[in-house]
N, C-alpha and C. Protein backbone atom coordinates (compact mmCIF):
# COMPACT_ATOMS: atom_id res chain seq x y z
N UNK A 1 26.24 20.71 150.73
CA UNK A 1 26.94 19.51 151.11
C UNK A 1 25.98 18.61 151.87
N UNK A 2 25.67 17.26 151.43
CA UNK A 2 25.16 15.85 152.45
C UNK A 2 25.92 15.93 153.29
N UNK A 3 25.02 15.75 154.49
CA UNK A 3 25.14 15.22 155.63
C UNK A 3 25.13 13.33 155.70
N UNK A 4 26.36 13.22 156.38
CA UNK A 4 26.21 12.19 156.42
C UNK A 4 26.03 11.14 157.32
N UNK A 5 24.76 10.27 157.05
CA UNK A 5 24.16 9.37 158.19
C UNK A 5 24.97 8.55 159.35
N UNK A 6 24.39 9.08 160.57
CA UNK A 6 25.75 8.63 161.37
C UNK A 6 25.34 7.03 161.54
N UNK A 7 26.60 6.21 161.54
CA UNK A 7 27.18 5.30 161.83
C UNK A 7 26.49 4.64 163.46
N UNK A 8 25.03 3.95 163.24
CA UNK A 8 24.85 3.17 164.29
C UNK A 8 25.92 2.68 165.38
N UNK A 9 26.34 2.22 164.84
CA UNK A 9 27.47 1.08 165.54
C UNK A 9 28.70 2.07 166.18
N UNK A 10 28.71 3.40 166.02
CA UNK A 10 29.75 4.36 166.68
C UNK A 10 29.37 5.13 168.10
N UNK A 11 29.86 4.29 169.35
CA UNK A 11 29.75 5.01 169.90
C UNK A 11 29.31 6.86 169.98
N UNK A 12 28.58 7.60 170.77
CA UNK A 12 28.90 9.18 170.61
C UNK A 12 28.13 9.31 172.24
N UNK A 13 27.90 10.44 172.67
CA UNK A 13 27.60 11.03 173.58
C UNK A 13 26.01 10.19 174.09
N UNK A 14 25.56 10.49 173.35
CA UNK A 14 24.20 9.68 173.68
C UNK A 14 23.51 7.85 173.65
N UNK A 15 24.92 7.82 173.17
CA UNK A 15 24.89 6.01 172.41
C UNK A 15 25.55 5.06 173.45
N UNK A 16 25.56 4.36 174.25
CA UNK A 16 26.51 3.42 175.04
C UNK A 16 27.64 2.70 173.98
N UNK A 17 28.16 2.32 174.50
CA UNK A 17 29.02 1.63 173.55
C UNK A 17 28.19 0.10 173.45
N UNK A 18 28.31 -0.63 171.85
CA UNK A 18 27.65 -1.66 171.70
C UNK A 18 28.48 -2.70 172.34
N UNK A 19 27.84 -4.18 172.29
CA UNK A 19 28.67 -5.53 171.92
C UNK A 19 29.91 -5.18 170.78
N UNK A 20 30.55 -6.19 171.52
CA UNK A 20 31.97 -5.99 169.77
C UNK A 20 32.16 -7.55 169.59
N UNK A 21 32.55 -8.15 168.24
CA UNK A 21 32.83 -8.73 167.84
C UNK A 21 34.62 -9.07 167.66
N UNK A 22 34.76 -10.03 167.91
CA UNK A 22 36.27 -10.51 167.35
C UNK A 22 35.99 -11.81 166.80
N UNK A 23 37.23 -11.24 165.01
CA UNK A 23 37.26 -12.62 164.32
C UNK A 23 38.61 -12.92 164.36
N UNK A 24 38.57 -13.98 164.29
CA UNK A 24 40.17 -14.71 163.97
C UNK A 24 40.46 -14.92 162.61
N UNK A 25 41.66 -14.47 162.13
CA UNK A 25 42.03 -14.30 161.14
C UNK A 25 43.91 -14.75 160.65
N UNK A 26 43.86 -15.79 160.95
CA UNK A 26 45.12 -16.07 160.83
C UNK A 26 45.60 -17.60 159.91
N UNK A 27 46.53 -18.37 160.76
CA UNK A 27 46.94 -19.31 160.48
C UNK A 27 46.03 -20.14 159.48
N UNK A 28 44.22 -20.56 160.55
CA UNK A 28 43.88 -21.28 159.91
C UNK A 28 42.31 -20.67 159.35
N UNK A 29 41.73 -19.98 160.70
CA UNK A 29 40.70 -18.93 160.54
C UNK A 29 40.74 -17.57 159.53
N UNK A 30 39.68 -17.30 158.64
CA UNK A 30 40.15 -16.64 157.39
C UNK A 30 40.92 -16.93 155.87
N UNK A 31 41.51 -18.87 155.95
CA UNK A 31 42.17 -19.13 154.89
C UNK A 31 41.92 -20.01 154.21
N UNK A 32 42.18 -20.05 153.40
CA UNK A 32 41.57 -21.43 152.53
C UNK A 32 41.46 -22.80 153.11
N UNK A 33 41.96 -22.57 153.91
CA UNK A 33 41.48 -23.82 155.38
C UNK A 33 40.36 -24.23 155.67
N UNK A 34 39.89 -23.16 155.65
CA UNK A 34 38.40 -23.47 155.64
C UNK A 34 37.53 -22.83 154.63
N UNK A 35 36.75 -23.58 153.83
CA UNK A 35 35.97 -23.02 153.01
C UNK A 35 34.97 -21.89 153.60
N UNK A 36 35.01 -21.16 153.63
CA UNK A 36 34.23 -20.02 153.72
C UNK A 36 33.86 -18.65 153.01
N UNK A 37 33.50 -18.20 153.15
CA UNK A 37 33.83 -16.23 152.63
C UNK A 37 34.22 -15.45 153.50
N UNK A 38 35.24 -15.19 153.76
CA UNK A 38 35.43 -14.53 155.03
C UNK A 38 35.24 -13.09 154.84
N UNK A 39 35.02 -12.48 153.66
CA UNK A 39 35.41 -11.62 153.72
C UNK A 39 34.24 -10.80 153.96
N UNK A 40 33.29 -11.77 153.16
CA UNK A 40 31.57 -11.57 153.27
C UNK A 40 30.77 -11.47 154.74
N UNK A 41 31.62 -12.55 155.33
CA UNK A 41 31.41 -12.88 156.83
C UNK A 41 31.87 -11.41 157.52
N UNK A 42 32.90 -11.12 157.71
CA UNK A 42 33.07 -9.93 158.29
C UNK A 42 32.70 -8.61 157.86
N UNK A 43 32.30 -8.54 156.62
CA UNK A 43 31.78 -7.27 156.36
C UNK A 43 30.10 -6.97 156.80
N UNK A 44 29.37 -8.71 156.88
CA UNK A 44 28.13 -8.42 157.74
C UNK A 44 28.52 -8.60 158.91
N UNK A 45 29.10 -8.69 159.86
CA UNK A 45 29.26 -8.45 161.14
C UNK A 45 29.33 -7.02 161.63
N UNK A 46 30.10 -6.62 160.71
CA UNK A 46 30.48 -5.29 160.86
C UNK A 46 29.02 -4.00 160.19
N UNK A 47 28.82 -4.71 159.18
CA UNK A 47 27.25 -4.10 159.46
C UNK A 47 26.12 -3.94 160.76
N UNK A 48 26.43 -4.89 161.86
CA UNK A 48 26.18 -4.36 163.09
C UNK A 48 26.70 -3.96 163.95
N UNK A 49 27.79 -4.06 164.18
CA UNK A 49 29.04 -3.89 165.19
C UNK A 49 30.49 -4.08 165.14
N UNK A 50 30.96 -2.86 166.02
CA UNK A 50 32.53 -2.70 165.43
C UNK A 50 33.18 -4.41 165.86
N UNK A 51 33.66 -4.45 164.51
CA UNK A 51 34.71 -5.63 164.36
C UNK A 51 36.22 -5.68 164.63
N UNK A 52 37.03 -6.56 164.94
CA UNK A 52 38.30 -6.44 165.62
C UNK A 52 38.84 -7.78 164.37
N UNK A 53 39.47 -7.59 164.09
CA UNK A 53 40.14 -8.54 162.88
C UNK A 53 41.39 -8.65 164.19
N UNK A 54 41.64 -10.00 164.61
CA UNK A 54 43.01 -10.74 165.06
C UNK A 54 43.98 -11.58 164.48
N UNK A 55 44.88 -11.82 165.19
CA UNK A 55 45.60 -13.12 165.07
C UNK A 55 45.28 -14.40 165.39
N UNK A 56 45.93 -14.79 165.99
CA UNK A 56 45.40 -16.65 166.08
C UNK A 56 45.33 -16.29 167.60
N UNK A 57 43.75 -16.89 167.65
CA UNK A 57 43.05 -16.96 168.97
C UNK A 57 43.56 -18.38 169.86
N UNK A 58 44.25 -19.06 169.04
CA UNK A 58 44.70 -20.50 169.55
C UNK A 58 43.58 -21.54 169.78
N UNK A 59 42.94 -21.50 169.21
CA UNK A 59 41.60 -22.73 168.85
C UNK A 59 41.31 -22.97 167.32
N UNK A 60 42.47 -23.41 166.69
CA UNK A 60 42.84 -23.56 165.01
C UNK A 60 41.38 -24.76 164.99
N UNK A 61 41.73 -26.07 165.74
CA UNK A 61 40.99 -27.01 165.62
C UNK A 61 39.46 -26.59 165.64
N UNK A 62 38.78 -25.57 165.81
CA UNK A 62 37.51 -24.98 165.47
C UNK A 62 37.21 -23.77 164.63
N UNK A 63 38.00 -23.90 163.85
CA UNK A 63 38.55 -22.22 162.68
C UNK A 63 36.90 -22.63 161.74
N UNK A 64 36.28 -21.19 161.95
CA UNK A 64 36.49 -19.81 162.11
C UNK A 64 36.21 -19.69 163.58
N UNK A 65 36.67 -19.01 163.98
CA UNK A 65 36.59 -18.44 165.14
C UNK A 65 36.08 -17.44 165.17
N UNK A 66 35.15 -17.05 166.15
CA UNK A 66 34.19 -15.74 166.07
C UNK A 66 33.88 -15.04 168.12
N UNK A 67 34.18 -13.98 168.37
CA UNK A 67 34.14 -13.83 169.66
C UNK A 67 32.92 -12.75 170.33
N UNK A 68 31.97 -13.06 170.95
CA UNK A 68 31.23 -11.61 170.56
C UNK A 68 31.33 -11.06 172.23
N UNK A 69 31.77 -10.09 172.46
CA UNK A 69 32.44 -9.26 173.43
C UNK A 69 30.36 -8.51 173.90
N UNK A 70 30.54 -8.72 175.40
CA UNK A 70 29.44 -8.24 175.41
C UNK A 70 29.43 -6.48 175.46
N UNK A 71 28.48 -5.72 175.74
CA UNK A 71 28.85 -4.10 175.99
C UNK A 71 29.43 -3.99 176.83
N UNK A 72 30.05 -2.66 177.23
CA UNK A 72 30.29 -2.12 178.49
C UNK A 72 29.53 -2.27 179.50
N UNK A 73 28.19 -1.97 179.34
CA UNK A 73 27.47 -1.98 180.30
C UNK A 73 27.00 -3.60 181.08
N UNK A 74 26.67 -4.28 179.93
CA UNK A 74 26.43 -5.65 180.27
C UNK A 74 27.73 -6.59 181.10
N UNK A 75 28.95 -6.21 180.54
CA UNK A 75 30.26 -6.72 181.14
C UNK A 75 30.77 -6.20 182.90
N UNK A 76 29.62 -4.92 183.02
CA UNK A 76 30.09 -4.13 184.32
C UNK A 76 29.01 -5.27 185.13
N UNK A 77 28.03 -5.75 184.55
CA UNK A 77 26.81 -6.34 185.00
C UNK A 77 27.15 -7.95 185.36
N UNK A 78 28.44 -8.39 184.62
CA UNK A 78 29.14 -9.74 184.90
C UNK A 78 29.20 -10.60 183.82
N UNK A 79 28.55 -10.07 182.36
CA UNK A 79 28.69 -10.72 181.21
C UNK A 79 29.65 -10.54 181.04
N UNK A 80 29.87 -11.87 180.46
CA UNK A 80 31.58 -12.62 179.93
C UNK A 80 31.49 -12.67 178.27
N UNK A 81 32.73 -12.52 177.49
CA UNK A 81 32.86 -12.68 175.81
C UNK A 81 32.18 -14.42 175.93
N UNK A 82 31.69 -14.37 174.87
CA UNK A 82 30.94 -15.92 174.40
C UNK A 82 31.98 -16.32 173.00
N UNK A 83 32.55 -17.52 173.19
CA UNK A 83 33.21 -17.75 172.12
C UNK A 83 32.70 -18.78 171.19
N UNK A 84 32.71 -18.63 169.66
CA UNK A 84 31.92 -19.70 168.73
C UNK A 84 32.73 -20.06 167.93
N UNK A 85 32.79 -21.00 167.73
CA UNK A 85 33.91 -22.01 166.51
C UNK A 85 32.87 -22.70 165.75
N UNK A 86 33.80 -22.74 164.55
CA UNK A 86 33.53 -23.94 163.28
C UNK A 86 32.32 -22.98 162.92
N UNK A 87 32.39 -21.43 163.13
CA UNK A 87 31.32 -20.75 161.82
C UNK A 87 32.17 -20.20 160.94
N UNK A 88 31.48 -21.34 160.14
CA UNK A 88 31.54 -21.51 158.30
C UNK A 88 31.02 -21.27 157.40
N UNK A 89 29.45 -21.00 158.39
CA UNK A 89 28.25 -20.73 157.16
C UNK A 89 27.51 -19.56 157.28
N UNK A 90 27.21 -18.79 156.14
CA UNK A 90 26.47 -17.84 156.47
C UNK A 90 24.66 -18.24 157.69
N UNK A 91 24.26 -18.81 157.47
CA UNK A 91 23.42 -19.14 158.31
C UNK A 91 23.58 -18.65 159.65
N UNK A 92 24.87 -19.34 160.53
CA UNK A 92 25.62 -18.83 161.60
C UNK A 92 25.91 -18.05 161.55
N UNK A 93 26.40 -16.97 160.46
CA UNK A 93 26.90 -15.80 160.92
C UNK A 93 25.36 -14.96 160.93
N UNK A 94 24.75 -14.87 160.21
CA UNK A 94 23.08 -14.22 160.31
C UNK A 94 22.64 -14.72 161.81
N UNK A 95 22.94 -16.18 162.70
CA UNK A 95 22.11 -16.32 163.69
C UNK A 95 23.19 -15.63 164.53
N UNK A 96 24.56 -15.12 164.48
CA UNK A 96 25.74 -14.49 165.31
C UNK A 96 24.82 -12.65 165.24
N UNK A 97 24.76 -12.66 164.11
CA UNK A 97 23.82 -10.81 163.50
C UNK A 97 22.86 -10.65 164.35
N UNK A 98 21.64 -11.45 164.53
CA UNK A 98 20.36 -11.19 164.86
C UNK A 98 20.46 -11.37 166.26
N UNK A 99 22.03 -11.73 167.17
CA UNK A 99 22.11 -12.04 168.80
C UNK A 99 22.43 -10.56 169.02
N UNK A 100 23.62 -10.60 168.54
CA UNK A 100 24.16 -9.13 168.46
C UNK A 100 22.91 -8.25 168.39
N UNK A 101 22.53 -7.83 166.98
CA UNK A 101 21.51 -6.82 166.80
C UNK A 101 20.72 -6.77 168.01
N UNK A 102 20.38 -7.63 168.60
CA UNK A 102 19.62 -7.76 170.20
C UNK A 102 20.23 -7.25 171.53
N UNK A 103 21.66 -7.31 171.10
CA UNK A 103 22.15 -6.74 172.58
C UNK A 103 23.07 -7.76 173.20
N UNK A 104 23.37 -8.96 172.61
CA UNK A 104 24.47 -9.79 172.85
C UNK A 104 24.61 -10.18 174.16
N UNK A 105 25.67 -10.77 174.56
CA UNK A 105 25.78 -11.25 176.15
C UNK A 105 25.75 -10.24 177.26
N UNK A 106 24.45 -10.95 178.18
CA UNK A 106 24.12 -10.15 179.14
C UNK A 106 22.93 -9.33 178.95
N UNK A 107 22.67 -8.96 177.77
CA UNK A 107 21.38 -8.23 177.28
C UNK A 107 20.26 -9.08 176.72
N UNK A 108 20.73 -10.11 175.86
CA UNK A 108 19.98 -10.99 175.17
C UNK A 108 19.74 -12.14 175.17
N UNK A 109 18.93 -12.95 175.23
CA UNK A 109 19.40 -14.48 175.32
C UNK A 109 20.17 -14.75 173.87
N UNK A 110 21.19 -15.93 174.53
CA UNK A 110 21.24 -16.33 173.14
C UNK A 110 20.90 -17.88 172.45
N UNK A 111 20.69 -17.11 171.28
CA UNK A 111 19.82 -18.34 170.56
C UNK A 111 19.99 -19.66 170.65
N UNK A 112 19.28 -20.92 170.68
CA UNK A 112 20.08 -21.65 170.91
C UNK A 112 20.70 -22.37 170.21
N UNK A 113 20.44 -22.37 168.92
CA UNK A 113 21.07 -22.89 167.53
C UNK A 113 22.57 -22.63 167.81
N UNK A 114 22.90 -20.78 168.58
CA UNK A 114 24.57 -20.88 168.81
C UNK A 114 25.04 -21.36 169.96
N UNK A 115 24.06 -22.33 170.76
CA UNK A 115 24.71 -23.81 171.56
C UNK A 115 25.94 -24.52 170.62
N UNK A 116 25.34 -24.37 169.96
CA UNK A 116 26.12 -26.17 168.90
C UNK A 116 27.61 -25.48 168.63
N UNK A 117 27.46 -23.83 168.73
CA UNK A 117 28.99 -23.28 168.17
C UNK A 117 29.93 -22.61 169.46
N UNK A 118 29.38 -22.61 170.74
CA UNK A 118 30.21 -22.49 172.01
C UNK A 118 31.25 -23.46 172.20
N UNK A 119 32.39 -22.75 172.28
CA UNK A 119 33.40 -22.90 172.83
C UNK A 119 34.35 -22.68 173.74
N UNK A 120 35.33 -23.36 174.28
CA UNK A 120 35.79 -22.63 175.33
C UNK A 120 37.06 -21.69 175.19
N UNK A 121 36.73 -20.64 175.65
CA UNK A 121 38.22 -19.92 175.53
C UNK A 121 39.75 -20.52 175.42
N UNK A 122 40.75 -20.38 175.22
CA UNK A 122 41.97 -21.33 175.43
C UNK A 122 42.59 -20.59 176.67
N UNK A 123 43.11 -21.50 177.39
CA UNK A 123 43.50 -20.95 179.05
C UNK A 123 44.42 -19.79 178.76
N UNK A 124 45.34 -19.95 177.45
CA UNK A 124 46.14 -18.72 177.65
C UNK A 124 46.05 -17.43 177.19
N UNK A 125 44.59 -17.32 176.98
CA UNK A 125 44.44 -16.00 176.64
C UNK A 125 44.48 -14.61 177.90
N UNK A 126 45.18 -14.46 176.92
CA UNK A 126 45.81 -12.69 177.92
C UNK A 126 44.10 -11.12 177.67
N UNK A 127 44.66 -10.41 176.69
CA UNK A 127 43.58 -9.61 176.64
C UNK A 127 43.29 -9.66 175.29
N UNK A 128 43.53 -10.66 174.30
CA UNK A 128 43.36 -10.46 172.91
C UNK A 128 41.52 -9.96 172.85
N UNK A 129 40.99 -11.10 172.80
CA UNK A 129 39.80 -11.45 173.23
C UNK A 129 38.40 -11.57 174.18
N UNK A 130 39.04 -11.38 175.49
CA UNK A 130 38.49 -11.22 176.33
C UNK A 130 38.05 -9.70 177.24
């Protein structure tokens, strides 16, 4: 029987837990609303890090919505989730990959190309996201 190659992105005993990602996937984020691939989009995200598929993050007016949750460790350190709207293009999601793959908020700088896609949280977020 293969053994099978463990899963980077899974926590275990020796691994910290990574950055996580949250996408929005609802109303307008994920639908023909916006031209995109979403499906393409989240399956490379998830090629680096566990992904959280949501509901409506309540920032329709910047769909897709994309959230990247920093680690445990970096968040104990005072890093905050970074939120990015209006990624539509694979481009952005590869420059969202290569922040992450680095270690995400609090570990990494981030790039500044994902200046142009910061956004601000919506005041009423509870714990969807954050």
């Amino acid at each position: 029987m293969l053994e099978q190659p463990a899963d980077e992105n899974v926590p275990t005993a020796d691994r910290a837990v990574p950055c996580r990602v949250v996408v929005c996937r609802d109303c307008c984020c994920g639908t023909v609303k916006v031209d995109a691939d979403h499906a393409a989009q989240t399956a490379r995200l998830r090629e680096i890090a566990p992904v959280r598929i949501s509901e409506c993050l309540d920032v329709c007016d910047q769909a897709n919505v994309v959230v990247v949750q920093p680690s445990a460790a970096a968040r104990a350190a005072g890093a905050r989730p970074v939120w990015l709207g209006l990624v539509n293009d694979p481009a952005a999601t590869e420059d969202i990959v290569e922040w992450v793959r680095a270690g995400g908020p609090g570990v990494a700088a981030r790039p500044e190309i994902l200046d142009l896609y910061v956004i601000a949280a919506p005041r009423r977020v509870g714990t969807a996201a954050s």
